[in-house]
Protein backbone atom coordinates (compact mmCIF):
# COMPACT_ATOMS: atom_id res chain seq x y z
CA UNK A 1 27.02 -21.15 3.37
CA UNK A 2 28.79 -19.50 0.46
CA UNK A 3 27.58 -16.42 -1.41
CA UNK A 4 25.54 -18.31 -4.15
CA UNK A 5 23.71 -20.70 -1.34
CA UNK A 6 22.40 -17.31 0.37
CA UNK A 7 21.10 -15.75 -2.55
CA UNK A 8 19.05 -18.90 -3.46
CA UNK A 9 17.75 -19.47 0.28
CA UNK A 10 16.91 -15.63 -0.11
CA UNK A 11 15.06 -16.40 -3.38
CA UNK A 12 13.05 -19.52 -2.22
CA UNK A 13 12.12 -17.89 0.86
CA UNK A 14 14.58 -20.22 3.35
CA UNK A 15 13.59 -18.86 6.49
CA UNK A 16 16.48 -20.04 8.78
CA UNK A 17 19.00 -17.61 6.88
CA UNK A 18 15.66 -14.85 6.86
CA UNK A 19 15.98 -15.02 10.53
CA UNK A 20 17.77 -12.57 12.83
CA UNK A 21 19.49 -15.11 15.92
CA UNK A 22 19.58 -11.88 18.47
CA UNK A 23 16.24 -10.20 17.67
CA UNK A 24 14.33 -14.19 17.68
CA UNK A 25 15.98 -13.86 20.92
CA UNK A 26 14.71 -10.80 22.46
CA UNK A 27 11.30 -12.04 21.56
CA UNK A 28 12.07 -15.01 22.65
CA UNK A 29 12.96 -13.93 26.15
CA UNK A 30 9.87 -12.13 25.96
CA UNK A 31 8.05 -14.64 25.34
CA UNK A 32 9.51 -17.20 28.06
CA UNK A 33 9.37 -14.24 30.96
CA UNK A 34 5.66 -13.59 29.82
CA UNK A 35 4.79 -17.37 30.37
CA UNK A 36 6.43 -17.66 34.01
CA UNK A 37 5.00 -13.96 34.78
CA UNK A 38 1.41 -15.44 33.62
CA UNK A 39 2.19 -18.74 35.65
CA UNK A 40 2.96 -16.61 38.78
CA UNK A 41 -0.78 -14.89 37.61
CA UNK A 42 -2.12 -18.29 37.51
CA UNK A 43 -0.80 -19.87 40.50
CA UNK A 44 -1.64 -16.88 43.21
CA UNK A 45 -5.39 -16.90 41.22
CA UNK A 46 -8.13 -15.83 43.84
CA UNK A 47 -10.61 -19.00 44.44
CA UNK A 48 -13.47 -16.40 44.72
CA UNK A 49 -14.95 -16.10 40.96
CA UNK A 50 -15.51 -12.79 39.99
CA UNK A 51 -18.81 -11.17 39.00
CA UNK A 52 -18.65 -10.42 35.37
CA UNK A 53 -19.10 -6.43 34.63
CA UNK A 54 -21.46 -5.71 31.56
CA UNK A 55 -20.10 -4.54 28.06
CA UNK A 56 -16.00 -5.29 28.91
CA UNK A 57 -15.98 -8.00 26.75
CA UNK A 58 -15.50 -5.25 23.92
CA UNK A 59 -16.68 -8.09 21.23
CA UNK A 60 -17.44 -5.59 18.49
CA UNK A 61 -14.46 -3.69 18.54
CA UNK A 62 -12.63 -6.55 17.81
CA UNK A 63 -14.99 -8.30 14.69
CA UNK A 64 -14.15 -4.44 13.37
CA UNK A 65 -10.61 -4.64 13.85
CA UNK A 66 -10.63 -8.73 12.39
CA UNK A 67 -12.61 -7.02 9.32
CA UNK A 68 -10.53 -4.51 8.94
CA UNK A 69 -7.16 -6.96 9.34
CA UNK A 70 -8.75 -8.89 6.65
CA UNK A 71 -9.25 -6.36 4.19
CA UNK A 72 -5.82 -5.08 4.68
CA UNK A 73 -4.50 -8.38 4.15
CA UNK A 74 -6.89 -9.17 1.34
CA UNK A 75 -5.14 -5.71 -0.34
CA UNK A 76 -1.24 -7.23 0.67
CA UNK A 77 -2.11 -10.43 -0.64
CA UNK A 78 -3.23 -9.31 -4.38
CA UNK A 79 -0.62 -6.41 -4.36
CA UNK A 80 2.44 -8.55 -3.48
CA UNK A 81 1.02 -12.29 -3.92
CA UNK A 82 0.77 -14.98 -2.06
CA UNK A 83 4.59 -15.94 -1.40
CA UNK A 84 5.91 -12.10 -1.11
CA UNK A 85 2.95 -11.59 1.63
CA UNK A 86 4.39 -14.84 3.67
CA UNK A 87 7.26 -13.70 3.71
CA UNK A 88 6.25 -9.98 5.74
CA UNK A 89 5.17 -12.30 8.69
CA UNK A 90 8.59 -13.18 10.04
CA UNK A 91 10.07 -9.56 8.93
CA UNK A 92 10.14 -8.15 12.32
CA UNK A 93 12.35 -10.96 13.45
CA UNK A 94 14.79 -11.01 10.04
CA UNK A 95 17.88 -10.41 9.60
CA UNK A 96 17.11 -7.04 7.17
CA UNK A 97 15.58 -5.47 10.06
CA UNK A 98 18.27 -6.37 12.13
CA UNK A 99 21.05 -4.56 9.79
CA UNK A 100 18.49 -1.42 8.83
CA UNK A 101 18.45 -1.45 13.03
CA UNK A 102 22.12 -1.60 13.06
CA UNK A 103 22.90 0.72 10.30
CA UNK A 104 20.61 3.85 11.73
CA UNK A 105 22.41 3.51 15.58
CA UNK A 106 25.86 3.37 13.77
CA UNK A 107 24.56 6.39 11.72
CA UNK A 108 23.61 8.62 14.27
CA UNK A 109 27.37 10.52 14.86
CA UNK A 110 27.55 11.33 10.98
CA UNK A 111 23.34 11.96 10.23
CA UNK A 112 21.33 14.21 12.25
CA UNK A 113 18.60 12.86 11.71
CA UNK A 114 19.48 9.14 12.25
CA UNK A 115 19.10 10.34 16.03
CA UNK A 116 15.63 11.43 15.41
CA UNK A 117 14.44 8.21 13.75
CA UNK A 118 15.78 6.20 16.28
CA UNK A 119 13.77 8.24 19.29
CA UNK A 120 10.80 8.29 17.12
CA UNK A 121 11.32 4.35 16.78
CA UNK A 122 11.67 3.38 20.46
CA UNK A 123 7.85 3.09 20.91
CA UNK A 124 7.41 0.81 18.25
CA UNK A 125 10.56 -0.89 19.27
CA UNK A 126 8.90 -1.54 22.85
CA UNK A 127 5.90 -2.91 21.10
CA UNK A 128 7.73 -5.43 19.28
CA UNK A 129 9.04 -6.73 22.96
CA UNK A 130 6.06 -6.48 24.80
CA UNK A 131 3.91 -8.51 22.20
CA UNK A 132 5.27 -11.40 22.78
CA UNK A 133 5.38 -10.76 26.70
CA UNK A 134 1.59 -10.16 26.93
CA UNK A 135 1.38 -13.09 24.02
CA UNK A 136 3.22 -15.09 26.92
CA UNK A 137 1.11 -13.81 30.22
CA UNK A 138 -2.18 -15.20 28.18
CA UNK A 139 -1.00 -18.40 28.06
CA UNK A 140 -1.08 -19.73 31.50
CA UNK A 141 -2.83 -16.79 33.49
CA UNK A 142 -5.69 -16.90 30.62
CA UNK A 143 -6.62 -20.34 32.45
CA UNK A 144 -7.25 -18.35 35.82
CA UNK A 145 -11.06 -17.53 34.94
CA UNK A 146 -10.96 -14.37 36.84
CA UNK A 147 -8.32 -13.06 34.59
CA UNK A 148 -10.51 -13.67 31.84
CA UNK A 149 -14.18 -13.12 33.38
CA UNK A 150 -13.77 -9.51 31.92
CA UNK A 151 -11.31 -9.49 29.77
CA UNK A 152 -11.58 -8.45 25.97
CA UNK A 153 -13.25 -11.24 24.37
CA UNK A 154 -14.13 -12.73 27.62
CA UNK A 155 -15.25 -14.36 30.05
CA UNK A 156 -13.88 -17.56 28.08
CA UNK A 157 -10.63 -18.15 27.51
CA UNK A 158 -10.57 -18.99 23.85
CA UNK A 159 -12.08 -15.89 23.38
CA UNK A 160 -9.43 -13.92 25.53
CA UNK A 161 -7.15 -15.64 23.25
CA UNK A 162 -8.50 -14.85 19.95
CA UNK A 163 -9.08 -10.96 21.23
CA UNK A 164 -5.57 -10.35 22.82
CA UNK A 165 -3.98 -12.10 19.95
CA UNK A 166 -5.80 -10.17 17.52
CA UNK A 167 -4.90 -7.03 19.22
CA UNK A 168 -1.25 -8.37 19.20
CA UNK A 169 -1.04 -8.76 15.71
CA UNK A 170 -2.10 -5.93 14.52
CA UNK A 171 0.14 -3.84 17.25
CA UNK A 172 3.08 -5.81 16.20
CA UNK A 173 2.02 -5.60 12.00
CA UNK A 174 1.66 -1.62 12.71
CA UNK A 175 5.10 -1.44 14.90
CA UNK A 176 6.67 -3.37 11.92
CA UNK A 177 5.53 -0.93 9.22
CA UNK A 178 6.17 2.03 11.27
CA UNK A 179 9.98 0.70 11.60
CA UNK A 180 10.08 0.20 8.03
CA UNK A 181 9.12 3.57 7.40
CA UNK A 182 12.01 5.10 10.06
CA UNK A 183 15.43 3.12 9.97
CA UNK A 184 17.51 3.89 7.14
CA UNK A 185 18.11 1.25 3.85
CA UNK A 186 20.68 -1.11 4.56
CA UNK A 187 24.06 0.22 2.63
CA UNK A 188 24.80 -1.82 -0.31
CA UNK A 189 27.63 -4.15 -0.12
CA UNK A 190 29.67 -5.52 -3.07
CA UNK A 191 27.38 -8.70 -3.22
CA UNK A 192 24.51 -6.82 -4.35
């Protein structure tokens, strides 16, 4: 793809040259390992059924947070419109994160505090793999109805699913912004 191809797919919003190939593969992995860890779950599942424990559903919580989600997005959406705000979902996984990424750990002999952001963005680093892990783990183990007897938006599994999601997004869209605010620009090339 020459230089004139990429700045069009960047324009139109191509998403296979947005993507980052090694960090779509960290989540990947996570992903996969979180589906055979939940399959493990579901295949040593107890045949007992559990007795369901009162107010671990945590129902309300979650219709705040989903309120809450929506408003924010709601705010996104008429701020940025409709085509900019599409394009935030797959940011965590593109290939601008990737460099910013890249450019702070290369940064850290010559700027002090290149060190710092990149301690203070391991937790939010560790998010962004274990979302898709836990994401994974619902999956299959989320059919085990113990595992989901009292979980959060319990004891069905759609509602597991629609709770842990939730919770997933909004971990991931808050690990995302947090990284956005720590790694350093990307450096300009002659391109730009």
């Amino acid at each position: 793809m020459n230089t004139h191809d990429t700045e069009r797919a960047a324009h139109t919003g191509d998403l296979r040259t947005q993507f980052s190939r090694p960090l779509v593969a960290i989540a990947g992995t996570s992903l996969a390992a979180g589906i055979v860890f939940g399959g493990t779950i579901y295949l040593n599942r107890s045949p007992q059924l559990a007795t369901p424990v009162e107010g671990t559903s945590a129902w309300l919580p979650h219709l705040v947070l989903l309120v809450l989600a929506a408003v924010v997005c709601t705010v996104i959406l008429r701020r940025r419109g409709a085509e900019s705000a599409i394009l935030l979902l797959p940011a965590p996984l593109g290939t601008t994160a990737a460099r910013r990424l890249a450019h702070t750990l290369r940064a850290i002999p010559r700027h002090p505090s290149a060190l710092l952001r990149t301690v203070l963005a391991v937790p939010a680093l560790v998010v962004l793999v274990y979302c898709p892990f836990r994401i994974g783990v619902q999956i299959l183990a989320g059919l085990d109805p113990n595992f989901t007897v009292n979980a959060w938006g319990g004891p069905t599994y759609l509602g597991a699913m629609a709770c842990h999601y939730l919770d997933a997004a909004l971990l991931i869209a808050a690990a995302a912004y947090l990284l956005n605010k720590l790694l350093l620009p990307t450096t300009h090339t002659r391109d730009h």
